[in-house]
Protein backbone atom coordinates (compact mmCIF):
# COMPACT_ATOMS: atom_id res chain seq x y z
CA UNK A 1 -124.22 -49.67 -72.31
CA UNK A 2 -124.74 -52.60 -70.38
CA UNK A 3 -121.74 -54.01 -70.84
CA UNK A 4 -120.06 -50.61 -69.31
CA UNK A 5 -122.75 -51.13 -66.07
CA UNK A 6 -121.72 -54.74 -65.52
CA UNK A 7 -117.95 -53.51 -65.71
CA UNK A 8 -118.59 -50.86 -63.12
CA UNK A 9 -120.68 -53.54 -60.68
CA UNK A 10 -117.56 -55.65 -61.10
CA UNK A 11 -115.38 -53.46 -60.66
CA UNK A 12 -116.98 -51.84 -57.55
CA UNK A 13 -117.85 -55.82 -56.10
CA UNK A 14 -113.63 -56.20 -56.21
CA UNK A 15 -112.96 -52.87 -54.45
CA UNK A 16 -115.63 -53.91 -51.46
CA UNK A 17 -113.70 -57.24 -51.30
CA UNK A 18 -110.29 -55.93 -51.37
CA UNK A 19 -108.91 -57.14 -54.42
CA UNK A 20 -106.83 -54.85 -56.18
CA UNK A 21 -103.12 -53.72 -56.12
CA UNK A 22 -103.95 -53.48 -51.71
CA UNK A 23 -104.46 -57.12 -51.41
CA UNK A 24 -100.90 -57.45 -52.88
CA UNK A 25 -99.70 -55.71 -49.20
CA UNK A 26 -100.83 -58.22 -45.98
CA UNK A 27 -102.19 -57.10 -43.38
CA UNK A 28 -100.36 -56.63 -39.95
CA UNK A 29 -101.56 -60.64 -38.63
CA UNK A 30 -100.06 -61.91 -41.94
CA UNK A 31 -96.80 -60.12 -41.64
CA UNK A 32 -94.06 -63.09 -40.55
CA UNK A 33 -92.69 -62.97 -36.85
CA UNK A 34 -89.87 -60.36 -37.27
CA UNK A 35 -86.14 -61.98 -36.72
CA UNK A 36 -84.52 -63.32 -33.63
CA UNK A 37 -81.53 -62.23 -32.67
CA UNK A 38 -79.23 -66.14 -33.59
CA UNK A 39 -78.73 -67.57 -29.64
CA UNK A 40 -74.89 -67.77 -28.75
CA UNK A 41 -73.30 -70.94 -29.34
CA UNK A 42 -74.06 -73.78 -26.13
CA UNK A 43 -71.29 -75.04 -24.81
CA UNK A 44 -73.10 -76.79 -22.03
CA UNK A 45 -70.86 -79.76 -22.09
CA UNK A 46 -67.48 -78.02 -21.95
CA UNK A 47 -65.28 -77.68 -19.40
CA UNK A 48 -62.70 -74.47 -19.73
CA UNK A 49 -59.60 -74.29 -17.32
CA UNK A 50 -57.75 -70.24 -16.83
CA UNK A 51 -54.68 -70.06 -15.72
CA UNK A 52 -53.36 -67.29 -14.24
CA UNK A 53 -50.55 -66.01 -12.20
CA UNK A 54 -51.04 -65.73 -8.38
CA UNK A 55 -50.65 -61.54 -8.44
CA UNK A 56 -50.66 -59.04 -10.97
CA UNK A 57 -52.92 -61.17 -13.77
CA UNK A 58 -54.68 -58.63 -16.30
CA UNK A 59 -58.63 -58.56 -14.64
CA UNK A 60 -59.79 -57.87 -18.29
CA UNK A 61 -58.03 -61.15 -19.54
CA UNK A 62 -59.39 -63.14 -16.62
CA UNK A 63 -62.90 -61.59 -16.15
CA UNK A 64 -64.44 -60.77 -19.55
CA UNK A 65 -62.85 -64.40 -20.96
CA UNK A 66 -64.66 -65.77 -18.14
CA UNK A 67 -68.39 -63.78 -18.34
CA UNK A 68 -68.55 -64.89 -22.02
CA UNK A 69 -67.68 -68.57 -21.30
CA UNK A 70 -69.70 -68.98 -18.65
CA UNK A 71 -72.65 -66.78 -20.71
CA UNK A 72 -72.22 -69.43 -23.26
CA UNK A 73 -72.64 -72.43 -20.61
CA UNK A 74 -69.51 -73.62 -20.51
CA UNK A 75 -67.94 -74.59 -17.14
CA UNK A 76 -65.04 -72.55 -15.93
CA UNK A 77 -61.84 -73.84 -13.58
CA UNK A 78 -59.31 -71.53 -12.56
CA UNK A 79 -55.72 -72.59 -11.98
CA UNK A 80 -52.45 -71.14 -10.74
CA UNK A 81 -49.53 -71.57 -8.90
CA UNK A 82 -51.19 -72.14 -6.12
CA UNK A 83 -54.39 -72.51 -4.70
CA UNK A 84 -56.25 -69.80 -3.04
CA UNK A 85 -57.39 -66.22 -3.91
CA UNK A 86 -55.65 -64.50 -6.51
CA UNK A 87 -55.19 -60.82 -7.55
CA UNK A 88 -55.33 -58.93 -10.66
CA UNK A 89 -53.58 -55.52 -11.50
CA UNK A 90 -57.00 -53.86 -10.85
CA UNK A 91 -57.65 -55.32 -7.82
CA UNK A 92 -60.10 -58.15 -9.40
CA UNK A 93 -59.84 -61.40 -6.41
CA UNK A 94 -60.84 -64.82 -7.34
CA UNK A 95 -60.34 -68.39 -6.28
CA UNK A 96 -57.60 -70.37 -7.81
CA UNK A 97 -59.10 -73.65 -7.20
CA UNK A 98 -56.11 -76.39 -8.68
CA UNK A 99 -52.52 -75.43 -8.68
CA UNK A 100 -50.92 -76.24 -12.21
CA UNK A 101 -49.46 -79.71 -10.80
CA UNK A 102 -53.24 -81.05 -10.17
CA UNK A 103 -54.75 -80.74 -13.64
CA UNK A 104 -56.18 -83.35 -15.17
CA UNK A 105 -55.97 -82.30 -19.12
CA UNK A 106 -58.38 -85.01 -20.19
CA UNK A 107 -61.17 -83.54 -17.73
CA UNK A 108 -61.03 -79.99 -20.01
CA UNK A 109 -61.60 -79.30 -23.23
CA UNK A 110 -59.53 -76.05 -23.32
CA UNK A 111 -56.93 -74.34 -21.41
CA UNK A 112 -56.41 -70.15 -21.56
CA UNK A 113 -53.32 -68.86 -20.39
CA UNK A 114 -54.56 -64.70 -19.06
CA UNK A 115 -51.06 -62.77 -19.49
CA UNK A 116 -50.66 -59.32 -16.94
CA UNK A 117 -47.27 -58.49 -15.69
CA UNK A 118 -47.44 -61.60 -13.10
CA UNK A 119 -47.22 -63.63 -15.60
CA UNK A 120 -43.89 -62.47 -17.19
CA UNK A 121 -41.76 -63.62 -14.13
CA UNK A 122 -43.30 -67.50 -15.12
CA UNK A 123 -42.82 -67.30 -19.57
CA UNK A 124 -40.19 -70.15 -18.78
CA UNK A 125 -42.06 -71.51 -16.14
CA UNK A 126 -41.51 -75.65 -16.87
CA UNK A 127 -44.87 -76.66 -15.24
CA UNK A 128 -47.07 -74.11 -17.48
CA UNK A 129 -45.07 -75.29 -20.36
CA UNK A 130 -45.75 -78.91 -20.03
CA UNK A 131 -49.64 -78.22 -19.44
CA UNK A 132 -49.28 -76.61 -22.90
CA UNK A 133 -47.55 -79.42 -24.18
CA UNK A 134 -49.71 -81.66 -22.82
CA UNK A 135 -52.94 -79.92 -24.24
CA UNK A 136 -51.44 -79.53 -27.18
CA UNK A 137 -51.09 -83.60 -27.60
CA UNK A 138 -54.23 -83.58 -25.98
CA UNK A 139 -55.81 -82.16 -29.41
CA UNK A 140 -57.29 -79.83 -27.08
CA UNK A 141 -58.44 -76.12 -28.00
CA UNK A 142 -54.90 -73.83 -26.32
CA UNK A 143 -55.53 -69.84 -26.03
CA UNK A 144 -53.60 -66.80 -24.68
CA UNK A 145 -53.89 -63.68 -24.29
CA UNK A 146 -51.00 -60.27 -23.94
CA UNK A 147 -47.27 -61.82 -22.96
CA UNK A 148 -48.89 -65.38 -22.43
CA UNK A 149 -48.61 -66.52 -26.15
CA UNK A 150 -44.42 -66.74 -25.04
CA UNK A 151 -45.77 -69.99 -22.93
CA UNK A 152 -46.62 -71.42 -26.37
CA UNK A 153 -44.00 -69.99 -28.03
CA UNK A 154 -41.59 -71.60 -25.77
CA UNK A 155 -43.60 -75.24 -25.81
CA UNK A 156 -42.67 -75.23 -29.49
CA UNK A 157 -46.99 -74.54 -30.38
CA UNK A 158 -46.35 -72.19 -32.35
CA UNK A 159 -43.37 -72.81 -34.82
CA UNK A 160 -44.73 -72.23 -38.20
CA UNK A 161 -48.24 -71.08 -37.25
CA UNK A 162 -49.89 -67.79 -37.39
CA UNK A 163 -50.06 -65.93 -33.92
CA UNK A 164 -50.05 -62.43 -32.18
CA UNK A 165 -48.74 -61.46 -28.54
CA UNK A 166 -47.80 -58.23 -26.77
CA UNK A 167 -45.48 -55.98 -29.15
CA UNK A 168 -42.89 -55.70 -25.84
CA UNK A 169 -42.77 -60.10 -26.68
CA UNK A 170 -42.86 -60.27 -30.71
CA UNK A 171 -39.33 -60.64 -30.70
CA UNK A 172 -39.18 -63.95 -28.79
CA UNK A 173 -42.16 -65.24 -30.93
CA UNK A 174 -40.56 -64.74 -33.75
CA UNK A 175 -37.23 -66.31 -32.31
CA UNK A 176 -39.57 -69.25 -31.42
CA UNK A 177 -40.73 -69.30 -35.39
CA UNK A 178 -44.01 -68.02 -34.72
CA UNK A 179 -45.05 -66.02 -37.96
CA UNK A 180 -46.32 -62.81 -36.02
CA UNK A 181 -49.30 -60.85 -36.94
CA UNK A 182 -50.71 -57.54 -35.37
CA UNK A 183 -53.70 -58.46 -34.95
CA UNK A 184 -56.04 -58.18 -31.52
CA UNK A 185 -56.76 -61.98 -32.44
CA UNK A 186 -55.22 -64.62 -34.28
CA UNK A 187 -57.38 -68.01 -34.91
CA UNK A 188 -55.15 -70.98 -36.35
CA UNK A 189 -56.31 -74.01 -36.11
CA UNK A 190 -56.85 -74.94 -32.25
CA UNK A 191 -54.39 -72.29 -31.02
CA UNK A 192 -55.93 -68.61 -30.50
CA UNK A 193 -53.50 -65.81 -29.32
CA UNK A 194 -54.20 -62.64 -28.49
CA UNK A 195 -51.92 -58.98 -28.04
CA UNK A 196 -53.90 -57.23 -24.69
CA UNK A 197 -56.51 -56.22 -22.49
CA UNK A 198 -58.06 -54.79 -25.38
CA UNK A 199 -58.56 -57.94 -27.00
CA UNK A 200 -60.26 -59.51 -24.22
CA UNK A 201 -63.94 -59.55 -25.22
CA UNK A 202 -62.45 -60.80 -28.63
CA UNK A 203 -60.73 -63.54 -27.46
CA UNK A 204 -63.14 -64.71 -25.27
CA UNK A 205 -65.56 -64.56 -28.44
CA UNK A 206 -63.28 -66.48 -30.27
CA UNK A 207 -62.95 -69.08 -27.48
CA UNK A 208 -66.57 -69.60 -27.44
CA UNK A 209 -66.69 -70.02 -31.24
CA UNK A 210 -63.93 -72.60 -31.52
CA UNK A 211 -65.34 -74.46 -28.83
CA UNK A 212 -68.63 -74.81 -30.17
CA UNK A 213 -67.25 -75.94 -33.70
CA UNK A 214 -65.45 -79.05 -31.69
């Protein structure tokens, strides 16, 4: 009988100092910190030059490229074929501030070429395809987006590599030995092509992620 009480006091002793199966659960100031969201890559230390064509560049390809770069902390240079402001299809205006002949390639660590109907009327453009030529033996990161992947195409980048580009242009990448893909975005190695407008926020993603891996 006494052995029964002292099991009851015990047992009673535990409950009033909350052992049991409860103290397996912690209480709400012993719960960890709940998870961050994982910051976006830095990229405070890299320098990203657009190029566009003086009228008619895609604002999608030039603005949401842009917003995510700059997001990420890299520093963004726009370039065309000439200086001055610049208009998209949509009516997006910004500053051209070099014209293609006054780029430095070793003061960037990545070029984008924004596509748009401008830019068709300069695919065979000599001075855009030496700039990708020159990035290209650069080892610098090369991207571009809708009909702009032809600049690459036609700079021999992408013979034997893995690339997409506006369906109205897979012929010539093909022609050029591109092996085409339709994909929004293609990744491969440091060239990153992509088909549209609707690809933009993608690309510029995929920008930011190759240029933090550098």
């Amino acid at each position: 009988m006494k052995r029964v009480i002292a099991v009851f006091i015990i047992g009673g002793l535990l409950v009033m100092m909350g052992v049991g199966c409860r103290s397996s659960q912690p209480s709400v100031s012993q719960l960890p910190p709940p998870l961050q969201p994982a910051p976006e890559p830095t990229l405070a230390e890299k320098k990203v030059l657009l190029v566009a064509a003086p009228e008619k560049f895609r604002d999608e390809e030039l603005a949401q490229p842009r917003q995510i770069l700059t997001r990420a902390g890299a520093q963004v240079s726009i370039a065309s074929l000439r200086t001055g402001s610049i208009t998209g299809t949509g009516g997006l205006s910004v500053q051209a501030e070099l014209t293609v002949d006054q780029i430095t390639v070793d003061d960037y660590d990545a070029v984008v070429f924004v596509g748009g109907p401008g830019m068709i009327q300069y695919l065979d453009n000599t001075k855009l395809i030496d700039l990708a030529k020159k990035f290209h033996q650069a080892n610098k990161l090369i991207a571009a987006i809708c009909v702009a992947p032809v600049i690459l195409a036609n700079a021999g980048l992408l013979k034997g590599r893995t690339a997409t580009v506006w369906e109205g242009k897979r012929a010539v990448l093909e022609t050029k030995g591109a092996d085409y893909v339709d994909e929004p975005v293609v990744v491969a190695d440091k060239v990153i092509t992509a088909n549209g407008p609707v690809a933009a926020q993608e690309f510029g993603q995929a920008i930011v992620k190759a240029l933090a891996a550098r």
